[in-house]
Protein backbone atom coordinates (compact mmCIF):
# COMPACT_ATOMS: atom_id res chain seq x y z
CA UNK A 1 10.15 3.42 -15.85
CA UNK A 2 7.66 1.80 -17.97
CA UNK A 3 7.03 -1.38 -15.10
CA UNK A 4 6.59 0.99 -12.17
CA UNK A 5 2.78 1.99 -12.86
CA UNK A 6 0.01 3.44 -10.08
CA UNK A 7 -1.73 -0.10 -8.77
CA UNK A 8 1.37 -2.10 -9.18
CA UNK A 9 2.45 -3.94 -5.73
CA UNK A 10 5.82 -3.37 -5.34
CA UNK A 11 8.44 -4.21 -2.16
CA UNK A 12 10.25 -1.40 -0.63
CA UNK A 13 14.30 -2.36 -0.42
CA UNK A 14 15.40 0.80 1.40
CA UNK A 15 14.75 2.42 4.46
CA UNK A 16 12.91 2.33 7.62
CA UNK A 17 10.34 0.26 5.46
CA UNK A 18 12.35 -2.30 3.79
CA UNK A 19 11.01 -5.42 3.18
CA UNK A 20 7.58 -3.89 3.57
CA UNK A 21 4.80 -4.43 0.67
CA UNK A 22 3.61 -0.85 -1.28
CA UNK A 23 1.18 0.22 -3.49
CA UNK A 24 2.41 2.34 -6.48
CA UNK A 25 0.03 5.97 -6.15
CA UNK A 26 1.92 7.90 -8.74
CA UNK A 27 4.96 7.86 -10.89
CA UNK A 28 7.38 10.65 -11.38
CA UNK A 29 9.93 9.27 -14.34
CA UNK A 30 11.54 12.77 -14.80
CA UNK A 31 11.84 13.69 -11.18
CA UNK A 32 10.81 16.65 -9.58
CA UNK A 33 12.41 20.69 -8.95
CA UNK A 34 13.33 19.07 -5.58
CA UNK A 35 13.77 15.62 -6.18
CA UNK A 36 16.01 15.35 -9.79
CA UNK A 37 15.73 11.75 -9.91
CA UNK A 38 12.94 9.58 -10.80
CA UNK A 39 10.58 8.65 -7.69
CA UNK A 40 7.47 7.55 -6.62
CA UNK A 41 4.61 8.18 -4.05
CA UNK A 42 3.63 4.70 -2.45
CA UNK A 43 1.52 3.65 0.17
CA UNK A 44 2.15 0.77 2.06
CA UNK A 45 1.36 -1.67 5.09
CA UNK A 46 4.29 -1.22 7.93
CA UNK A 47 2.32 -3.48 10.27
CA UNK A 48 -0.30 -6.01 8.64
CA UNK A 49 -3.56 -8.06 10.25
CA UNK A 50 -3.53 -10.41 12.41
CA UNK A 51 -3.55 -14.25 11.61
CA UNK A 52 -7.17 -15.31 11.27
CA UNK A 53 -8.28 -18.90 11.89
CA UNK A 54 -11.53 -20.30 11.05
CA UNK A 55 -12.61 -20.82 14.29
CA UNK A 56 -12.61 -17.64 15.33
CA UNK A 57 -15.77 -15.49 15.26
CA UNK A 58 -16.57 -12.56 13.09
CA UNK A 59 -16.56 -9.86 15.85
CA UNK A 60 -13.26 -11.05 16.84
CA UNK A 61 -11.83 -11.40 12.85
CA UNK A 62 -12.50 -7.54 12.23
CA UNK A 63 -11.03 -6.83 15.85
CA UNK A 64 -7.41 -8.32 14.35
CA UNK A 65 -8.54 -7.01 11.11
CA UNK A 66 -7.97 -3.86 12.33
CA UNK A 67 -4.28 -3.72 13.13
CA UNK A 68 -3.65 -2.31 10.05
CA UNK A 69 -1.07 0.61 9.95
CA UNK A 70 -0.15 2.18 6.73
CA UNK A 71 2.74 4.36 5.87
CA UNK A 72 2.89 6.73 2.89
CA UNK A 73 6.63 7.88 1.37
CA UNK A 74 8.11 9.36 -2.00
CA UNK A 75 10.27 6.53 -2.82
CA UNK A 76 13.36 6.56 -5.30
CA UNK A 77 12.73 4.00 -8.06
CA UNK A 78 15.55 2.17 -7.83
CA UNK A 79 14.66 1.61 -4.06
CA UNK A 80 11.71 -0.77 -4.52
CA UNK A 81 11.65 -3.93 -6.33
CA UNK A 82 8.01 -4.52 -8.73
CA UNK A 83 6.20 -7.65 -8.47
CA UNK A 84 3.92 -9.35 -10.66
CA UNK A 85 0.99 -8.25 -8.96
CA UNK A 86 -1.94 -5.14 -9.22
CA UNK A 87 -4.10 -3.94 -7.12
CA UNK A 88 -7.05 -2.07 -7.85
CA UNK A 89 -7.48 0.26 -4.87
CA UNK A 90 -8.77 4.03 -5.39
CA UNK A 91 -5.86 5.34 -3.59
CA UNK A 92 -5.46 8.39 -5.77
CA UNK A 93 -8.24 9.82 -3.85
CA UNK A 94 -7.39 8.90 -0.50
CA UNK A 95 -3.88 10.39 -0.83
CA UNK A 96 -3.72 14.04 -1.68
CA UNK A 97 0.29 15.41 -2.39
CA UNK A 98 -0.48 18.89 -0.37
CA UNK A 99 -1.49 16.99 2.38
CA UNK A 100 1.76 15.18 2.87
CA UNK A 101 3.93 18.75 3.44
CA UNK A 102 1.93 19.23 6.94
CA UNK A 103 2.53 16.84 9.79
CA UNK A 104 -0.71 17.32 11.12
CA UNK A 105 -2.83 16.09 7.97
CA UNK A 106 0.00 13.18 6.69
CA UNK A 107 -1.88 11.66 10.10
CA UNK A 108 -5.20 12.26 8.38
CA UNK A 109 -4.04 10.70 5.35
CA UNK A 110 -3.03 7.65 6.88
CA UNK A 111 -5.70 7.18 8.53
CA UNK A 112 -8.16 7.38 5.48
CA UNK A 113 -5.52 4.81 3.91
CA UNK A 114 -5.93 2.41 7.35
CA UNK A 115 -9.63 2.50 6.61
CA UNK A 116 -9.07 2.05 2.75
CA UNK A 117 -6.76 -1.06 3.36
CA UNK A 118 -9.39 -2.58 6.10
CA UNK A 119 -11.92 -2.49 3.71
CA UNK A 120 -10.01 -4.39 0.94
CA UNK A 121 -8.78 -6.51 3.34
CA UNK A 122 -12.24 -7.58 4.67
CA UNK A 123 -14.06 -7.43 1.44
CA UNK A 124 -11.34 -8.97 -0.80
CA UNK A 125 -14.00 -11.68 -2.55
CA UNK A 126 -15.47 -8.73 -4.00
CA UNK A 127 -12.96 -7.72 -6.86
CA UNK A 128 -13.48 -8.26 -9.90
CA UNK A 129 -11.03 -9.54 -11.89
CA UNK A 130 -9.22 -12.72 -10.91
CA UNK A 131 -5.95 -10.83 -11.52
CA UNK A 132 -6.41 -7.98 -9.16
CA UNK A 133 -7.61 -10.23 -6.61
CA UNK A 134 -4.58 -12.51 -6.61
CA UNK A 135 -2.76 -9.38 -6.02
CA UNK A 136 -5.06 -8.08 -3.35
CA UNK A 137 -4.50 -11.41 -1.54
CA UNK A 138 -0.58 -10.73 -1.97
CA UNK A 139 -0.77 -7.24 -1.11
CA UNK A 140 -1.78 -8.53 2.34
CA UNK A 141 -0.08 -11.28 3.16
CA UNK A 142 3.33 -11.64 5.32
CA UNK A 143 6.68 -11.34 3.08
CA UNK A 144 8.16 -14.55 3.50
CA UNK A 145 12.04 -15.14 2.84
């Protein structure tokens, strides 16, 4: 699947996530020995940030800033849906494929992903490009439909 890339935000249509917004990690177009079909690893938000107002102070923005929890899965292709939209995030690094076999360090993993997505979250006037940021702005905000 050529639109399915690592960095593309994509919605998950299947599963205990559906309807939740993912992050494409990496691509498997020919499968796997024990997956046959074509898949991918994502990492997503099950339960975003709070709603921030303008009155509020900055202690108390990263307080509902930080009600973050991610979720990473190997998702079949056909389950999510691409959107227009790219992030940027280095989360090649912060999810390792050994680690999700043990219980014990998927926890780990997640939560160097919760810190990962804080971060952008907090800091997203600092990308770059205007594309990425429109998508890091997406990434995090509420599916509405």
């Amino acid at each position: 699947m050529a639109i399915v890339k690592s960095g593309k935000v994509v919605i998950v249509l299947a599963g205990r996530h559906a309807g939740k917004k993912a992050v494409v990690v990496k691509t498997y177009d020919d499968g796997t020995e024990d997956k046959r079909y074509s898949h991918c690893l994502v990492a997503g938000i099950a339960r975003g940030p709070r709603r921030v107002t303008r009155g509020m102070s900055k202690k108390k923005v990263e307080k509902r800033s930080r009600t973050v929890k991610p979720f990473v899965k190997y998702v079949n292709v056909r389950h999510v849906f691409p959107t227009r939209y790219v992030v940027d995030m280095d989360l090649k690094k912060a999810v390792d494929e050994a680690d999700l076999a043990n219980a014990e360090r998927k926890v780990d993993v997640k939560k160097g992903l919760k810190k990962v997505f804080e971060d952008r979250y907090l800091n997203q006037k600092s990308v770059t490009s205007e594309k990425k940021a429109a998508g890091s702005t997406y990434f995090f905000q509420r599916l509405r439909f």
